[in-house]
C-alpha atoms as a PDB file:
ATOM      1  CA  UNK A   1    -302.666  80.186  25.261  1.00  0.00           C
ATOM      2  CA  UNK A   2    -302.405  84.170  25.455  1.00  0.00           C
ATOM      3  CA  UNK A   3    -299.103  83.466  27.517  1.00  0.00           C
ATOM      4  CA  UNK A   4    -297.603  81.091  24.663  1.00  0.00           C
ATOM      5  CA  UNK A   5    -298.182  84.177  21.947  1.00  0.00           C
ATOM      6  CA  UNK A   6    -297.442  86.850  24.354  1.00  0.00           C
ATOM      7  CA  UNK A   7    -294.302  84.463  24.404  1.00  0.00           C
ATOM      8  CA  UNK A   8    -293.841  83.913  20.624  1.00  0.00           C
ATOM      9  CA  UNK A   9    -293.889  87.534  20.257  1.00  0.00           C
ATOM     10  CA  UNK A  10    -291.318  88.438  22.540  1.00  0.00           C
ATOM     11  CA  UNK A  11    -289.134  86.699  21.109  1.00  0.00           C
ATOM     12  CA  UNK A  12    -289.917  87.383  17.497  1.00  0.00           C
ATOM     13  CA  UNK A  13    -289.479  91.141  18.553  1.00  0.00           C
ATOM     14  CA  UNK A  14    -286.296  90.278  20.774  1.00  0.00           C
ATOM     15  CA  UNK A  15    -284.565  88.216  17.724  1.00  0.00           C
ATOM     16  CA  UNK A  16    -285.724  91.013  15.378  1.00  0.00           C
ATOM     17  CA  UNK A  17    -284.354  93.558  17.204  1.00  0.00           C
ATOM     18  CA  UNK A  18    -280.859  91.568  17.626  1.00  0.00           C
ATOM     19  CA  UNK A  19    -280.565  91.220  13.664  1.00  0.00           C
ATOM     20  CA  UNK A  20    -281.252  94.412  12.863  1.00  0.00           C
ATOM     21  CA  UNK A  21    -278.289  95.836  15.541  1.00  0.00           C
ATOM     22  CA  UNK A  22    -276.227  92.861  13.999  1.00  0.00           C
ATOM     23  CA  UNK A  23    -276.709  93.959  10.317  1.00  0.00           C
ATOM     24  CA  UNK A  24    -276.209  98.053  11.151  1.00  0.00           C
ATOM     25  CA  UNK A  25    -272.711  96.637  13.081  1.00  0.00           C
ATOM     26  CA  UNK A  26    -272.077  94.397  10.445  1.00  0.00           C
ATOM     27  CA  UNK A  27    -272.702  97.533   7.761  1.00  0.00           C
ATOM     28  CA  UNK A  28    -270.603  99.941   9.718  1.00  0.00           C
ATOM     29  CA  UNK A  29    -267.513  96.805   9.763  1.00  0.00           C
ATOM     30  CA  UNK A  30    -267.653  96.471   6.353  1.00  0.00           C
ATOM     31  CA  UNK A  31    -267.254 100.565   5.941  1.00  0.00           C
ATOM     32  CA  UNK A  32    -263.813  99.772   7.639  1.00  0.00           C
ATOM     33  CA  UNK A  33    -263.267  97.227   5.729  1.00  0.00           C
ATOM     34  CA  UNK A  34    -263.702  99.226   2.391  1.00  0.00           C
ATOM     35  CA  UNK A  35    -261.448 102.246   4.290  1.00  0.00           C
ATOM     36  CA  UNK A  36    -258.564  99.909   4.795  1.00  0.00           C
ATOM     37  CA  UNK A  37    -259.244  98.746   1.441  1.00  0.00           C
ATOM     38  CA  UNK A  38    -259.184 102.094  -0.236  1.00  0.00           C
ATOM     39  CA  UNK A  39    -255.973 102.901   1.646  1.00  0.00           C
ATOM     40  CA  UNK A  40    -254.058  99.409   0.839  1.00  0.00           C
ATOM     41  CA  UNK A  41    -255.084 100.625  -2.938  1.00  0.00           C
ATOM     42  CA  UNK A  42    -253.610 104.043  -2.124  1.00  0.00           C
ATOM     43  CA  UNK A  43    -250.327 102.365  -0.762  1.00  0.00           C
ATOM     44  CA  UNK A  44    -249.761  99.797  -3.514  1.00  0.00           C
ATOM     45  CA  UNK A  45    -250.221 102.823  -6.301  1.00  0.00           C
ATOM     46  CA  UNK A  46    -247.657 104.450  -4.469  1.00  0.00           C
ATOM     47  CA  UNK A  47    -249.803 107.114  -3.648  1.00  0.00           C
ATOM     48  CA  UNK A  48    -248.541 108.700  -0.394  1.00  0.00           C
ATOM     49  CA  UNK A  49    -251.230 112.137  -0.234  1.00  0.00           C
ATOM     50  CA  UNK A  50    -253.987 109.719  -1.269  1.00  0.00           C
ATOM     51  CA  UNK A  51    -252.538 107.459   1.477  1.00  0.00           C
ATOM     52  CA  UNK A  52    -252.648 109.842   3.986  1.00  0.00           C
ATOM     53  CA  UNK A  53    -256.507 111.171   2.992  1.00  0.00           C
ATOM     54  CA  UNK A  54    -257.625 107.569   3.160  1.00  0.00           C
ATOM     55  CA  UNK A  55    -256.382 106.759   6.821  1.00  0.00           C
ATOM     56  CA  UNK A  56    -257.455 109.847   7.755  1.00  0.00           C
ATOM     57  CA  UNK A  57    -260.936 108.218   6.564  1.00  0.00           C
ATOM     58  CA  UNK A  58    -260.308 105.070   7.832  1.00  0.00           C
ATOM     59  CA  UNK A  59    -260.632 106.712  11.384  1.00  0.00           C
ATOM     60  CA  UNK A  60    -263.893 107.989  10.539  1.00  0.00           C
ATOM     61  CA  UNK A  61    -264.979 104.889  10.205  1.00  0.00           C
ATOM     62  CA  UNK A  62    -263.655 102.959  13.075  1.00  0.00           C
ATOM     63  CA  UNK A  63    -265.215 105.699  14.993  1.00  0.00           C
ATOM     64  CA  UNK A  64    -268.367 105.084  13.578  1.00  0.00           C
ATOM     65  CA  UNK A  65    -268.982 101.670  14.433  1.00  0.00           C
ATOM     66  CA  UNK A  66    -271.220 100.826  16.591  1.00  0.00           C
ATOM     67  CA  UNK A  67    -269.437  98.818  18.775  1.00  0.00           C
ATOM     68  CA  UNK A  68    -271.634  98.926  22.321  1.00  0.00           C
ATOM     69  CA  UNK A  69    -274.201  96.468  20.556  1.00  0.00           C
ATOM     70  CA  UNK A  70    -271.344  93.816  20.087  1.00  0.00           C
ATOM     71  CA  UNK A  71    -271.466  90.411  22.487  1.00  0.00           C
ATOM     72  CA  UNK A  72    -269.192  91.426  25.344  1.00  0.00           C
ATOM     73  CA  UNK A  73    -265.648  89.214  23.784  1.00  0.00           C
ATOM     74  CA  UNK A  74    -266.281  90.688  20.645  1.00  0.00           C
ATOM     75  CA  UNK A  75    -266.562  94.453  22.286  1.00  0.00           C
ATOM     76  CA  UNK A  76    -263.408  93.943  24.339  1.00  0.00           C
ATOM     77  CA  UNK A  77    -261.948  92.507  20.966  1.00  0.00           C
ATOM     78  CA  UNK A  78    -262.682  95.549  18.855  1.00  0.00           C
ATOM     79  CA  UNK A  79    -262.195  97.908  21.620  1.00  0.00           C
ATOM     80  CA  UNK A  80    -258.665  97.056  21.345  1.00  0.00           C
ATOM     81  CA  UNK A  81    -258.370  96.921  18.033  1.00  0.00           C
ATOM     82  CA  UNK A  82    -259.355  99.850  16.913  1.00  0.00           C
ATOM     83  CA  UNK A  83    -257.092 101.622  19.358  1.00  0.00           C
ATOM     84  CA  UNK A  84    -254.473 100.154  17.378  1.00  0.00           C
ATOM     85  CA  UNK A  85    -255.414 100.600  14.306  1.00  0.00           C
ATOM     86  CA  UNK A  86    -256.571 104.546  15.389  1.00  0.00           C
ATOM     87  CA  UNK A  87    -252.959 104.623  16.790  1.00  0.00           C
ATOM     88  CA  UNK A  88    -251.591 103.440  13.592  1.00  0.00           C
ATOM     89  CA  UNK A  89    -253.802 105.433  10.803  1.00  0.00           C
ATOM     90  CA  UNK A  90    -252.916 108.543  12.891  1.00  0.00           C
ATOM     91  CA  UNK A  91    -248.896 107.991  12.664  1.00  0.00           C
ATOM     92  CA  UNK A  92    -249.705 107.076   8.516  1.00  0.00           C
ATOM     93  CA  UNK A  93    -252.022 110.119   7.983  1.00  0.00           C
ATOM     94  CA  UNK A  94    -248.973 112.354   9.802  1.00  0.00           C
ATOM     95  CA  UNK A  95    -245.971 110.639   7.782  1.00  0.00           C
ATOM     96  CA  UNK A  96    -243.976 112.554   5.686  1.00  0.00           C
ATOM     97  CA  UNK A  97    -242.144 109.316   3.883  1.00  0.00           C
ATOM     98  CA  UNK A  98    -244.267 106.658   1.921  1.00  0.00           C
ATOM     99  CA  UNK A  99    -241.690 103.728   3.754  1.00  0.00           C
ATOM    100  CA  UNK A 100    -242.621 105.104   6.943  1.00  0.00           C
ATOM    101  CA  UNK A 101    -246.531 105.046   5.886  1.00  0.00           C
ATOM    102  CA  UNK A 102    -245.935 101.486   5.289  1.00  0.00           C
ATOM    103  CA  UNK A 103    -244.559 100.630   8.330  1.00  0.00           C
ATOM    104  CA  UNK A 104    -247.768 101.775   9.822  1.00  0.00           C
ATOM    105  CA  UNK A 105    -249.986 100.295   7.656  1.00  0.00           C
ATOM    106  CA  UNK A 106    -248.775  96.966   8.576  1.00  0.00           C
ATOM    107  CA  UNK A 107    -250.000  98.077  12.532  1.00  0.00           C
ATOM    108  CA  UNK A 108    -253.231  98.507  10.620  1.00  0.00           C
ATOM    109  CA  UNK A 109    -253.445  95.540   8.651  1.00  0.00           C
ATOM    110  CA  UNK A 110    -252.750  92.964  11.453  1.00  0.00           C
ATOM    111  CA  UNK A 111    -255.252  94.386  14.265  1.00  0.00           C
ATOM    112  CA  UNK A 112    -257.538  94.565  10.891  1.00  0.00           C
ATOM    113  CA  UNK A 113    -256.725  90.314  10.088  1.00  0.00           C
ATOM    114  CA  UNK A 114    -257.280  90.096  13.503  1.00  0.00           C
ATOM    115  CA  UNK A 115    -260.683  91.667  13.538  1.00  0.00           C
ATOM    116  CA  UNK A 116    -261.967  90.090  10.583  1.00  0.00           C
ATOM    117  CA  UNK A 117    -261.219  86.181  11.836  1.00  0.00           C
ATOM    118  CA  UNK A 118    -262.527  86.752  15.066  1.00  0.00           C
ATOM    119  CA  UNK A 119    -265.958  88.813  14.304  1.00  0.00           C
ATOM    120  CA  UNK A 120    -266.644  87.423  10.478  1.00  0.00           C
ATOM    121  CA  UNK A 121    -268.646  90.770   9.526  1.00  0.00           C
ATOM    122  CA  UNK A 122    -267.282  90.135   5.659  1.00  0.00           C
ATOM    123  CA  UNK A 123    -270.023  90.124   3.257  1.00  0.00           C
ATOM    124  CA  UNK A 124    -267.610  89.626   0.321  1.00  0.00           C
ATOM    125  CA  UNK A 125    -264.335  87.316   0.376  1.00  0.00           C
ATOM    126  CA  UNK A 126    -260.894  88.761   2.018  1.00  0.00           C
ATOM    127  CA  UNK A 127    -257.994  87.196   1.206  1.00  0.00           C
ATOM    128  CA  UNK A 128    -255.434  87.561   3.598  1.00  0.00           C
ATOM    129  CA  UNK A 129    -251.950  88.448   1.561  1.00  0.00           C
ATOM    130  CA  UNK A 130    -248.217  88.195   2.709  1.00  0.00           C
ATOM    131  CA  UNK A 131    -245.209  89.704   1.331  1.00  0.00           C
ATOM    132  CA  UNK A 132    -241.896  87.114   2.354  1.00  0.00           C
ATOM    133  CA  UNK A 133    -240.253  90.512   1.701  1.00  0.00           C
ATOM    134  CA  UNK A 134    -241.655  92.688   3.851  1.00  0.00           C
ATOM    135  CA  UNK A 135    -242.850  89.818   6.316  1.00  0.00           C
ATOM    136  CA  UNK A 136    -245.654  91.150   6.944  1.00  0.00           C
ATOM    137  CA  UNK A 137    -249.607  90.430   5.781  1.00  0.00           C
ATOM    138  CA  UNK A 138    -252.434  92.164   4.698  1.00  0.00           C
ATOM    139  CA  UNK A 139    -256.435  92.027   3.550  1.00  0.00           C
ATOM    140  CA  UNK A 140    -257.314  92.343  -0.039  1.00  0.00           C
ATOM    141  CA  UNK A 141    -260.308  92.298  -1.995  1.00  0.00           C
ATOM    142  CA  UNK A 142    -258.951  90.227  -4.833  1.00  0.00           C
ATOM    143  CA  UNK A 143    -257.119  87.796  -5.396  1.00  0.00           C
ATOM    144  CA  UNK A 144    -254.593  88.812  -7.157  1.00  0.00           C
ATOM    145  CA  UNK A 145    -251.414  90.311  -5.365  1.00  0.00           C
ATOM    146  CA  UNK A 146    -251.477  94.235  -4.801  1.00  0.00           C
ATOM    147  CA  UNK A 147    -248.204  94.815  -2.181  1.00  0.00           C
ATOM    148  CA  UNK A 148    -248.855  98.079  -0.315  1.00  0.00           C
ATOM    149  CA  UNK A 149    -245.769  97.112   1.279  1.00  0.00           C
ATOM    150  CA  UNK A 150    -243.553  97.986  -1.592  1.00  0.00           C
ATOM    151  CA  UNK A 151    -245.986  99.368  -4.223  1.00  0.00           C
ATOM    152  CA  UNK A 152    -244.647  99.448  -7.783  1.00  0.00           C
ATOM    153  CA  UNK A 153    -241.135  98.141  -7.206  1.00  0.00           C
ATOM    154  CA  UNK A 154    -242.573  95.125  -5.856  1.00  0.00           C
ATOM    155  CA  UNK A 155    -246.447  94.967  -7.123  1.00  0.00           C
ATOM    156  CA  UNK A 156    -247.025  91.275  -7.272  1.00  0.00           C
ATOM    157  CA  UNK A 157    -244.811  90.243  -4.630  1.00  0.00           C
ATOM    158  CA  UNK A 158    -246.465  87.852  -2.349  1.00  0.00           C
ATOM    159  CA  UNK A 159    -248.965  85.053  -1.970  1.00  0.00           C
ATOM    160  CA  UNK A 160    -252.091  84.429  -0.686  1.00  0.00           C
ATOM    161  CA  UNK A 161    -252.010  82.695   2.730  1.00  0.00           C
ATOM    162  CA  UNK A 162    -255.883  82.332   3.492  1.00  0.00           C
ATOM    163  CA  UNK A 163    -259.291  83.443   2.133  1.00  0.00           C
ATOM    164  CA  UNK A 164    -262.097  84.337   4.508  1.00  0.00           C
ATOM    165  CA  UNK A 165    -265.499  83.538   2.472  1.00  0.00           C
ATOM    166  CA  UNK A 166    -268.250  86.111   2.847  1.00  0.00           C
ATOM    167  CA  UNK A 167    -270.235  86.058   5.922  1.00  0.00           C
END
């Protein structure tokens, strides 16, 4: 009988301890979430200093994850990912021209799509956007159309080509 509790309580403490490193992963994936967010906003106001401040944070955040306590597909899977995305926010943050920006925010946005179907750490819906223009996607947090890719020439250019419910 002691053995069956001792047991019980092992795994109570095990599955505890597993939700609580899932929820502080799942906080710090959202943060980057919000990031890209704020910089997708920063793009599709046509906003290139703000757009360079917010990838600049966006790196922050992808550094903060904390991505050791991750299932070992999913830590290979982010691993990668955030190179890119690193790789990418680093060449926006540097840019000089708000086209060239956008050209690396799409090598943000699809390692970011990516991320999001594979790991489902949303606690809000994404809706995944494309521009036929620009061919080329991206995550928003509403519905409606914001293009980053071409920012007030183009505003509402695209459509929505999936929603990801919340987690």
């Amino acid at each position: 009988m002691k053995k069956i509790f001792l047991f019980i309580a092992i795994i109570t403490v095990a599955s505890t301890k597993f939700s609580l490193a899932q929820s502080k992963t799942d906080k710090a994936l959202n943060q980057v979430l919000s990031a890209y967010f704020d910089l997708k906003n920063a793009l599709a106001t046509d906003k290139q200093d703000l757009a360079a401040e917010k990838a600049k944070t966006l790196m922050v955040t992808v550094d903060a994850v904390p991505h050791k306590e991750f299932p070992s597909d999913q830590h290979k899977l982010w691993m990668e990912q955030a190179a890119l995305i690193k790789a990418k926010a680093t060449e926006l943050a540097t840019a000089k021209d708000i086209k060239v920006q956008r050209k690396a925010f799409e090598g943000i946005s699809y390692p970011m799509i990516k991320t999001l179907r594979s790991i489902k750490f949303n606690t809000s819906t994404v809706y995944v956007q494309h521009c036929p223009m620009a061919k080329a996607s991206w995550l928003n947090e509403k519905e409606s159309i914001e293009n980053p890719y071409y920012g007030s020439m183009m505003f509402e250019c695209g459509d929505v080509a999936e929603t990801i419910k919340a987690k």
